[in-house]
PDB file of N, CA and C in Angstrom:
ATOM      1  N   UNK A   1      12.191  39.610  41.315  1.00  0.00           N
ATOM      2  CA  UNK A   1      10.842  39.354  40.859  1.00  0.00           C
ATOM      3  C   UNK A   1      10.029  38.828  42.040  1.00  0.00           C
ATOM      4  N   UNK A   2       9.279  39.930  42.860  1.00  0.00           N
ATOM      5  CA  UNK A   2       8.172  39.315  43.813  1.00  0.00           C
ATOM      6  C   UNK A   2       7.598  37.801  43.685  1.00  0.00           C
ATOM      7  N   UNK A   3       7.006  36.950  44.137  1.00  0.00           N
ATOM      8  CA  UNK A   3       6.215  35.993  43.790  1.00  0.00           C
ATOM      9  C   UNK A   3       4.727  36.218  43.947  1.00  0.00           C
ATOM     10  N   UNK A   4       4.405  37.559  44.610  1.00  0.00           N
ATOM     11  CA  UNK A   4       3.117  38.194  44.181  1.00  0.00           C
ATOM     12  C   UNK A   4       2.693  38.151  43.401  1.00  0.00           C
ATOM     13  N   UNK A   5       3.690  38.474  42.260  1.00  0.00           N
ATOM     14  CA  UNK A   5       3.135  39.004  40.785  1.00  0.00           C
ATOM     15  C   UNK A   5       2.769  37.670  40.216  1.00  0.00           C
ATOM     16  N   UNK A   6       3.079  36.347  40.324  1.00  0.00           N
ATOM     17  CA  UNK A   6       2.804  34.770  39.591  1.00  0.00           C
ATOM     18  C   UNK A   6       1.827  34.906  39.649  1.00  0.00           C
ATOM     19  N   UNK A   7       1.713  34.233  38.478  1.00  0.00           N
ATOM     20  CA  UNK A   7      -0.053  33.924  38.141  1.00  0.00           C
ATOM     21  C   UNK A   7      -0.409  32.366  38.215  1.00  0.00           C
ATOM     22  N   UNK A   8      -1.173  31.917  38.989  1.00  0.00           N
ATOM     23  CA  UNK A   8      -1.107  30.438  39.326  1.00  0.00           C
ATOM     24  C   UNK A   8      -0.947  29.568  38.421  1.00  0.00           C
ATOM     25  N   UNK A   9      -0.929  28.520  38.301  1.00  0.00           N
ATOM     26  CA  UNK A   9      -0.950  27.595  37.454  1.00  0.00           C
ATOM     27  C   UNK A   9      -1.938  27.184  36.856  1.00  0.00           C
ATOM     28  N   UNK A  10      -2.688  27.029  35.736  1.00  0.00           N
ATOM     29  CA  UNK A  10      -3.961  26.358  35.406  1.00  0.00           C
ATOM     30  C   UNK A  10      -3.802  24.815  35.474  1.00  0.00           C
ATOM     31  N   UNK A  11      -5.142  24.347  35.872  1.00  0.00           N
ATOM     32  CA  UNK A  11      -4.720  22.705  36.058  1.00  0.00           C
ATOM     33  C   UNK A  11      -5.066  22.379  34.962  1.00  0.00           C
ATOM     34  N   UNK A  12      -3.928  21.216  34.641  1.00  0.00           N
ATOM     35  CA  UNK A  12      -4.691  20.522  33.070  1.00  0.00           C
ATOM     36  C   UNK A  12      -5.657  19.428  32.989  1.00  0.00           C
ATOM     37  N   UNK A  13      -5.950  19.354  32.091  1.00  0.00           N
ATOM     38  CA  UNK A  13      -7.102  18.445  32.087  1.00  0.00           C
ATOM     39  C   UNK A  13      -6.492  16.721  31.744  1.00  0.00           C
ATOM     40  N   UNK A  14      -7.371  15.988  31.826  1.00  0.00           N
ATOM     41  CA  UNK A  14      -7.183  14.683  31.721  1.00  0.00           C
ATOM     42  C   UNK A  14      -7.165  14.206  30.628  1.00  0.00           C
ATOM     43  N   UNK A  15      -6.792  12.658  30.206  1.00  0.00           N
ATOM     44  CA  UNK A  15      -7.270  12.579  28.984  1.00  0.00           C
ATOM     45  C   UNK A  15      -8.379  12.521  28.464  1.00  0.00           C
ATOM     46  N   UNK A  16      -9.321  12.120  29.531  1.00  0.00           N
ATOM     47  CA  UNK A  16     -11.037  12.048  29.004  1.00  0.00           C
ATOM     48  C   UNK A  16     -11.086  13.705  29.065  1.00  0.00           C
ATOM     49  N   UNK A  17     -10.541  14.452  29.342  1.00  0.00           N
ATOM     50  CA  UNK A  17     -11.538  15.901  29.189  1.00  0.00           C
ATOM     51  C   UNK A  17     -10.765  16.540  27.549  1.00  0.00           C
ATOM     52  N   UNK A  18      -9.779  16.235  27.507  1.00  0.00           N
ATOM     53  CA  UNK A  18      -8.858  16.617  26.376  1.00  0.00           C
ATOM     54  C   UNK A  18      -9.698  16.944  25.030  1.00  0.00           C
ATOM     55  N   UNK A  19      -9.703  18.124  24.409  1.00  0.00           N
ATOM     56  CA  UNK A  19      -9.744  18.117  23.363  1.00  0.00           C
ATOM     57  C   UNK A  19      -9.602  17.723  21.688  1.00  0.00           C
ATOM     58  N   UNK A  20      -9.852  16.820  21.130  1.00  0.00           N
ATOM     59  CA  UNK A  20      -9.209  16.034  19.755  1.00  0.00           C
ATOM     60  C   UNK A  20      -8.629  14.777  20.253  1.00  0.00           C
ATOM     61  N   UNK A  21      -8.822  14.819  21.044  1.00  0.00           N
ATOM     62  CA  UNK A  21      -8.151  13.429  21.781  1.00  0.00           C
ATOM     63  C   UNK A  21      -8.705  11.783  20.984  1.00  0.00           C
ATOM     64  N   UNK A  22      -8.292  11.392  19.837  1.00  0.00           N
ATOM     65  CA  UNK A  22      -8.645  10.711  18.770  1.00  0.00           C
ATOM     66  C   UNK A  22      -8.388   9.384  19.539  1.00  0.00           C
ATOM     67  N   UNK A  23      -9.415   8.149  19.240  1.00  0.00           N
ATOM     68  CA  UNK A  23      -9.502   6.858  19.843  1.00  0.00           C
ATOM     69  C   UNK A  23      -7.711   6.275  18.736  1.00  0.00           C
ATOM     70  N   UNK A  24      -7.266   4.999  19.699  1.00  0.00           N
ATOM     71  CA  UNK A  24      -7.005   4.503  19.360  1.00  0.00           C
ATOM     72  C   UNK A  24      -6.879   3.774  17.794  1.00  0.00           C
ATOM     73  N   UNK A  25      -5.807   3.722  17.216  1.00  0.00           N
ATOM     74  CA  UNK A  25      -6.314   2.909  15.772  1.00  0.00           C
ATOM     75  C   UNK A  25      -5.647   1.480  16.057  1.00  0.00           C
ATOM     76  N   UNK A  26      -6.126   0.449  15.741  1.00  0.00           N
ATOM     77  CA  UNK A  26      -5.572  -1.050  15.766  1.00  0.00           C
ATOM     78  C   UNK A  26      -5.105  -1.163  14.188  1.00  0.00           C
ATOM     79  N   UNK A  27      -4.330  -2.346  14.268  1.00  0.00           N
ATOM     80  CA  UNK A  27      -4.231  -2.802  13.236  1.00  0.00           C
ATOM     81  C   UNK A  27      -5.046  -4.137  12.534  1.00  0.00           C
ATOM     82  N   UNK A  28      -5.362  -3.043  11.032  1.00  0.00           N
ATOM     83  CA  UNK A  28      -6.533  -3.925  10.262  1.00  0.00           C
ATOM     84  C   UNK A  28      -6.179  -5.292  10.523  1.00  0.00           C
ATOM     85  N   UNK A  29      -4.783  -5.228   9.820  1.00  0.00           N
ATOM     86  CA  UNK A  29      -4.046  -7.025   9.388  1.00  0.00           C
ATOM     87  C   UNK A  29      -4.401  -7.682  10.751  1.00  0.00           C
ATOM     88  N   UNK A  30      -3.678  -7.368  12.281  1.00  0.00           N
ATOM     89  CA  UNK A  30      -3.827  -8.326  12.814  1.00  0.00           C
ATOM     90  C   UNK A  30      -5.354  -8.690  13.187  1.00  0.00           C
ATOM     91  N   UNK A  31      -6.415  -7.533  13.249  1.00  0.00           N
ATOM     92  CA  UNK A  31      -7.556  -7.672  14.178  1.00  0.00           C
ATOM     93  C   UNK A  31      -8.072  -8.804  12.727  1.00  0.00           C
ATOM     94  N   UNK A  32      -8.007  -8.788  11.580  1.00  0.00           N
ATOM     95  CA  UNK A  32      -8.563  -9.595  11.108  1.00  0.00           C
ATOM     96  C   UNK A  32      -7.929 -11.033  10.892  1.00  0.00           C
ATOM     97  N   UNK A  33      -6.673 -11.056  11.502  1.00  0.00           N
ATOM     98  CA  UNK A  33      -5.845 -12.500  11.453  1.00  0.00           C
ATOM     99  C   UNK A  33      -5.256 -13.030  10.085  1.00  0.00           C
ATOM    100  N   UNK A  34      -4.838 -11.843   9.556  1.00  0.00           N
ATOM    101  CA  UNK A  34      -3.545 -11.949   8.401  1.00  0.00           C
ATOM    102  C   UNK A  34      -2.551 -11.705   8.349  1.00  0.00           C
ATOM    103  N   UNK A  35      -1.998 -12.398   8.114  1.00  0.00           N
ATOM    104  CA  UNK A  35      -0.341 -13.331   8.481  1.00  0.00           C
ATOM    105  C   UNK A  35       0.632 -12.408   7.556  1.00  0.00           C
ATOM    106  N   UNK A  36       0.329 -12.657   6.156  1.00  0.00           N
ATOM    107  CA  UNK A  36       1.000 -12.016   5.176  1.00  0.00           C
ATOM    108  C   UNK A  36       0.264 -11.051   4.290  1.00  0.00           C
ATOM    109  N   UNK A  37       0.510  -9.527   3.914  1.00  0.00           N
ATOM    110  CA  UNK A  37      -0.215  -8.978   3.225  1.00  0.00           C
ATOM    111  C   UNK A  37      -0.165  -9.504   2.054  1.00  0.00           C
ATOM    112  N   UNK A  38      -0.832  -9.417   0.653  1.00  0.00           N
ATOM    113  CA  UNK A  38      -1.088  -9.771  -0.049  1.00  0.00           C
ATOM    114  C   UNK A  38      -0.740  -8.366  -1.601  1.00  0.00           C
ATOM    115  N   UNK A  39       0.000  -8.545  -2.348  1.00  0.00           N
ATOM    116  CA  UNK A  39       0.208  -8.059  -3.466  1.00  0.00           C
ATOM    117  C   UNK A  39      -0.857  -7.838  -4.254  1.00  0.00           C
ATOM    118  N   UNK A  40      -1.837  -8.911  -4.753  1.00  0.00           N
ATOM    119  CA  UNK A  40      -3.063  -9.153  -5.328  1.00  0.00           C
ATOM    120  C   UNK A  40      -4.485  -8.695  -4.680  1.00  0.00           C
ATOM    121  N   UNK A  41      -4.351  -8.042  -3.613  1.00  0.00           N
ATOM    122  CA  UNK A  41      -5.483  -7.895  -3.195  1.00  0.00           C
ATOM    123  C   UNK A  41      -4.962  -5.846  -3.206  1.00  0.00           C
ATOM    124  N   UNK A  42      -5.666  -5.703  -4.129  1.00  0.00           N
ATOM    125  CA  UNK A  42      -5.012  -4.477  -4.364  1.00  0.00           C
ATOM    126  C   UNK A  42      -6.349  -3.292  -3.920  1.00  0.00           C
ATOM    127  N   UNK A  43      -7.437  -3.827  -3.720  1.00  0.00           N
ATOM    128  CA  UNK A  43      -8.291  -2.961  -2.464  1.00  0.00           C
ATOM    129  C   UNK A  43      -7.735  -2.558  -1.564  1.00  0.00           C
ATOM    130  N   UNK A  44      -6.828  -3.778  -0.470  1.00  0.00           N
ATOM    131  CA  UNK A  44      -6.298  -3.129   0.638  1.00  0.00           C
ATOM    132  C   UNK A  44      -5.635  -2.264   0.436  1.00  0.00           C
ATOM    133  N   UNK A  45      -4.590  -2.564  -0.605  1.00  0.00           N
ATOM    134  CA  UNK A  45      -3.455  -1.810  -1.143  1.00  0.00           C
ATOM    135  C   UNK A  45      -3.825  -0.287  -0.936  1.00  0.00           C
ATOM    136  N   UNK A  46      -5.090  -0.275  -1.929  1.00  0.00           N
ATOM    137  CA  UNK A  46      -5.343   1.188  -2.287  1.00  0.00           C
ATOM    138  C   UNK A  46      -6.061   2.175  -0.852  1.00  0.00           C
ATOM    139  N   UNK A  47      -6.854   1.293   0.232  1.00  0.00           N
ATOM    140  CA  UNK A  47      -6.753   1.755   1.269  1.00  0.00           C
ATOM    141  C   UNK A  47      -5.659   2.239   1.966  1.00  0.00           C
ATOM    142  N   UNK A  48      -4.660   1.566   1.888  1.00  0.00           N
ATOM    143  CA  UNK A  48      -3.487   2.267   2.783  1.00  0.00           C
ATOM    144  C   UNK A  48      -2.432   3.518   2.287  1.00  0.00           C
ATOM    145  N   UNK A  49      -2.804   4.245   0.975  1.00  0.00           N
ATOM    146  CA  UNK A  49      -2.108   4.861   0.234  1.00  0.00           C
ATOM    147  C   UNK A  49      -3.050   5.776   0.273  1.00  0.00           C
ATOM    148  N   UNK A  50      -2.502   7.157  -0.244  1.00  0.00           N
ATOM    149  CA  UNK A  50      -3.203   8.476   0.036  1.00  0.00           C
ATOM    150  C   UNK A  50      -3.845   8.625  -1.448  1.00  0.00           C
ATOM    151  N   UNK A  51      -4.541   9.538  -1.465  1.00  0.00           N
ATOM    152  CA  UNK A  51      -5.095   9.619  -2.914  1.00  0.00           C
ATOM    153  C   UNK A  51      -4.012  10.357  -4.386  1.00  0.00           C
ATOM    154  N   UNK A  52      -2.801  10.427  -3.902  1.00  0.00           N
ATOM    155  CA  UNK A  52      -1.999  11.078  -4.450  1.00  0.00           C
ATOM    156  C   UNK A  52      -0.531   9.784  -5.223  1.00  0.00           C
ATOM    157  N   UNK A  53      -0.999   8.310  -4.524  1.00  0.00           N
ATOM    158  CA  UNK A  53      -0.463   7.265  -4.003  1.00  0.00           C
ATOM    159  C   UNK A  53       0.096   7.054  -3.634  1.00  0.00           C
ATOM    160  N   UNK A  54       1.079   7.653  -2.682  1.00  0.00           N
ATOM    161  CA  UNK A  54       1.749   7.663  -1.514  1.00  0.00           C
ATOM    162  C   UNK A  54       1.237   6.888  -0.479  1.00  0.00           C
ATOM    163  N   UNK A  55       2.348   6.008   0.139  1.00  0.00           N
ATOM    164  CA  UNK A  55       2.214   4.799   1.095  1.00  0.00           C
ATOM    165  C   UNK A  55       1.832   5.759   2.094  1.00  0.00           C
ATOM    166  N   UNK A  56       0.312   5.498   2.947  1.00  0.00           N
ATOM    167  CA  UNK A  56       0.508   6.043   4.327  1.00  0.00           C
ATOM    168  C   UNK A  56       1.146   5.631   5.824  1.00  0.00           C
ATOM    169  N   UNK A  57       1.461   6.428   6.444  1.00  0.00           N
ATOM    170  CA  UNK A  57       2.357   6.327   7.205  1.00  0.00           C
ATOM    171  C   UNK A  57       1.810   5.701   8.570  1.00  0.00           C
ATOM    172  N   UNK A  58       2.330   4.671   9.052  1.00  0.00           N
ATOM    173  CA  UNK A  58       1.619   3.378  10.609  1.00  0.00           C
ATOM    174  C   UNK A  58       0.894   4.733  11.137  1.00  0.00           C
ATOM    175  N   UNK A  59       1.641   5.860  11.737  1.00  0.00           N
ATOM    176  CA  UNK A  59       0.849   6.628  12.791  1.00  0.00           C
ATOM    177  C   UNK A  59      -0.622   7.000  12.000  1.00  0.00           C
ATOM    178  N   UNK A  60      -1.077   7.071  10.057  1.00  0.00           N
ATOM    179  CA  UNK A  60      -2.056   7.168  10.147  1.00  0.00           C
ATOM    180  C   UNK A  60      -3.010   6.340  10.037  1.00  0.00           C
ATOM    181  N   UNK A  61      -2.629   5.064   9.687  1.00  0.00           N
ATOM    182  CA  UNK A  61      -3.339   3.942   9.118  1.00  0.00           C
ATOM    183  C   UNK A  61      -3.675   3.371  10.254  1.00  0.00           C
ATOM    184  N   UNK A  62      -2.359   3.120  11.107  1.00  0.00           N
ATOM    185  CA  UNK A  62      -2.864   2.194  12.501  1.00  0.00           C
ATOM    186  C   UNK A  62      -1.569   0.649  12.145  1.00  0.00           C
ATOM    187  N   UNK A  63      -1.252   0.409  11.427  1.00  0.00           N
ATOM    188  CA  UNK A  63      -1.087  -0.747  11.005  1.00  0.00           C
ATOM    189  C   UNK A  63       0.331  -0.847  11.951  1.00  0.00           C
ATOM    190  N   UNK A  64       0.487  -2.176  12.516  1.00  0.00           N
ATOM    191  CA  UNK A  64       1.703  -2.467  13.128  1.00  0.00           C
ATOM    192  C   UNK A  64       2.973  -2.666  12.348  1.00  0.00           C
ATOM    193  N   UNK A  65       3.886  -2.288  12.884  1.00  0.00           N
ATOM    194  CA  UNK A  65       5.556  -2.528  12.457  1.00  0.00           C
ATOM    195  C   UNK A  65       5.325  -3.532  11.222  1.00  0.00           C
ATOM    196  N   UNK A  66       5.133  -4.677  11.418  1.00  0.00           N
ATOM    197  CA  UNK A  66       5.655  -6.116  10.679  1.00  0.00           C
ATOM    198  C   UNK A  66       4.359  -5.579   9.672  1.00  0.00           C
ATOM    199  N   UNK A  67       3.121  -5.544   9.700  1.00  0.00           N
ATOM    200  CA  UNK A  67       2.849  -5.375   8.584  1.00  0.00           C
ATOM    201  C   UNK A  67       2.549  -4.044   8.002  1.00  0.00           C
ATOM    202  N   UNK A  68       3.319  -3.133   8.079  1.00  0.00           N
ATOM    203  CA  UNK A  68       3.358  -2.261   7.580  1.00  0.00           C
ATOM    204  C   UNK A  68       4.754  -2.266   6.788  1.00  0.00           C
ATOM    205  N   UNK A  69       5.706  -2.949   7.448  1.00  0.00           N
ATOM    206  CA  UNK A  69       6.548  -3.454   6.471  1.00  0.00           C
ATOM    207  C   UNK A  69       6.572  -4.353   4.962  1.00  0.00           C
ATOM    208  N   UNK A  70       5.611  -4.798   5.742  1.00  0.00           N
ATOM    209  CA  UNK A  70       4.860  -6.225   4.467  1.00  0.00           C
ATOM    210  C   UNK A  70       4.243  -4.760   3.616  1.00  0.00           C
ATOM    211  N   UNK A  71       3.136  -4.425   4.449  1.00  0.00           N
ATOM    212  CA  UNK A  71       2.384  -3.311   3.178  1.00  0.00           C
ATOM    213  C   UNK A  71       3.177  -2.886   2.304  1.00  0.00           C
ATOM    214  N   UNK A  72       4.320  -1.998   2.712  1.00  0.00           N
ATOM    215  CA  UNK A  72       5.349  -1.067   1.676  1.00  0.00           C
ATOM    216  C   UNK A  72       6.190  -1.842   0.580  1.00  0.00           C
ATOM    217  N   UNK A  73       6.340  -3.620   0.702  1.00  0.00           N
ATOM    218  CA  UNK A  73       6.842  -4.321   0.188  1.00  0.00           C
ATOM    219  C   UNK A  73       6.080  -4.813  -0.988  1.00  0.00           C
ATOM    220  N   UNK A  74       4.457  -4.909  -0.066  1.00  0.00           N
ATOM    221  CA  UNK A  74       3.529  -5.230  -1.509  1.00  0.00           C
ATOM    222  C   UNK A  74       2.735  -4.113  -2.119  1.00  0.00           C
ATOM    223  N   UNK A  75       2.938  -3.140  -2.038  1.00  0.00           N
ATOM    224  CA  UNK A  75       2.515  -1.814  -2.684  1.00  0.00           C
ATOM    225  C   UNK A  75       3.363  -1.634  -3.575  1.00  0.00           C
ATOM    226  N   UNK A  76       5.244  -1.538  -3.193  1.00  0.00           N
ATOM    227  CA  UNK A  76       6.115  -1.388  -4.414  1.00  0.00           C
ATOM    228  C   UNK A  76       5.904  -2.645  -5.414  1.00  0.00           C
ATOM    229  N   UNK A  77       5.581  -4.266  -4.816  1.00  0.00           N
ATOM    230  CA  UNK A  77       5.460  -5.127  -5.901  1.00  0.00           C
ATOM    231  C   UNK A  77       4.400  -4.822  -6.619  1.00  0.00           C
ATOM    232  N   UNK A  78       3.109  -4.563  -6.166  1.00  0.00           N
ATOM    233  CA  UNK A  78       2.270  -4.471  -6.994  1.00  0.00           C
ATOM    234  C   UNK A  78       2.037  -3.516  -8.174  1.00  0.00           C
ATOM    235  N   UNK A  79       2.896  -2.152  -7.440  1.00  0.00           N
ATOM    236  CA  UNK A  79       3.259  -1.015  -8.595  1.00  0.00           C
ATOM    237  C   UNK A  79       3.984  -1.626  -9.667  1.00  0.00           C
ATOM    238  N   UNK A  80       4.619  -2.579  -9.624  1.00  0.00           N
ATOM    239  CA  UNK A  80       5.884  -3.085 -10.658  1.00  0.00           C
ATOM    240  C   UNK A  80       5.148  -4.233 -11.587  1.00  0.00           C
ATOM    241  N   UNK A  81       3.997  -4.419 -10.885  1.00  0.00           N
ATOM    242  CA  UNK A  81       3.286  -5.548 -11.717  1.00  0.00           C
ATOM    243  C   UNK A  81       2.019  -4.842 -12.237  1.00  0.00           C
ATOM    244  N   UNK A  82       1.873  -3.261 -11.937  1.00  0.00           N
ATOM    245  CA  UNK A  82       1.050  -2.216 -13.062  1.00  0.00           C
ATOM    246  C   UNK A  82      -0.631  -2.631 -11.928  1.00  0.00           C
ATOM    247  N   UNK A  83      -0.491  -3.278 -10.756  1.00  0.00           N
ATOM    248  CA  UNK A  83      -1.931  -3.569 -10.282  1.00  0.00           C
ATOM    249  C   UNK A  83      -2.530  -2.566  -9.505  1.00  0.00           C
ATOM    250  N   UNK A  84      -1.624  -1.479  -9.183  1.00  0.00           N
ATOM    251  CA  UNK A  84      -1.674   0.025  -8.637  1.00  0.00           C
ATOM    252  C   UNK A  84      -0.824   1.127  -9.365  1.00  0.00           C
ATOM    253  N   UNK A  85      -0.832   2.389  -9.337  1.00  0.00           N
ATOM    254  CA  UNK A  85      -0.474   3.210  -9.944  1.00  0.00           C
ATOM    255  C   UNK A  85       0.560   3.831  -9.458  1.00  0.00           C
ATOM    256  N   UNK A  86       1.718   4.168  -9.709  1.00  0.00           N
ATOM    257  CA  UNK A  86       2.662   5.054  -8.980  1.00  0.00           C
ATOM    258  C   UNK A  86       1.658   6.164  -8.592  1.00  0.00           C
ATOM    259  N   UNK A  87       1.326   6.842  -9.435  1.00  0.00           N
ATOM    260  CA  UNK A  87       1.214   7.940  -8.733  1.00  0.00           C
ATOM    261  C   UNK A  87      -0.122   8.421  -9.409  1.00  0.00           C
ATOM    262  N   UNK A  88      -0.976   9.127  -9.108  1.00  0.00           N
ATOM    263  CA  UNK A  88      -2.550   9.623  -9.249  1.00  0.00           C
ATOM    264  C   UNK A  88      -2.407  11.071  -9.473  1.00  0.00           C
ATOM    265  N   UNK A  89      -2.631  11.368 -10.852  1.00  0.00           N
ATOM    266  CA  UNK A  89      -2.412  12.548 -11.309  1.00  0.00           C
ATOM    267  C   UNK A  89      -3.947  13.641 -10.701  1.00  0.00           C
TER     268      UNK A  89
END
């Protein structure tokens, strides 16, 4: 195989030139300085769950390890105490 025939390389682009290249997400809990999620506060709850009620997942929410652990802990309590819905028909 000649090396005539190669076709150069295209250069890639950066991350500022990148296409879909989506900002950063932080996490709600810490930027607002909450320690422990909360069972009873079932707004947040319903923010972090899809409309189908399925827990969403850190890569889409943003939410860090520890409280995203907490989240999934007080989403199943709160389902068990009827303050969210298993599931959204």
């Amino acid at each position: 195989m000649p090396s005539s025939k190669l076709k150069p390389r295209r250069e890639k682009k950066g991350k500022a030139g990148g296409i879909g290249q989506a900002r950063r997400r932080y996490c709600h809990f810490c930027k607002e300085k909450i320690e422990e999620v909360d069972y009873k506060n079932f707004t947040t709850l319903r923010r972090m769950m899809s409309d189908k009620g399925k827990i969403r997942s850190r890569r889409i929410t943003g939410t860090c390890r520890r409280h995203q652990n907490q989240l999934a802990a007080s989403v199943k309590f709160a389902r068990e105490m009827a303050l969210v819905p298993y599931v959204n028909c």
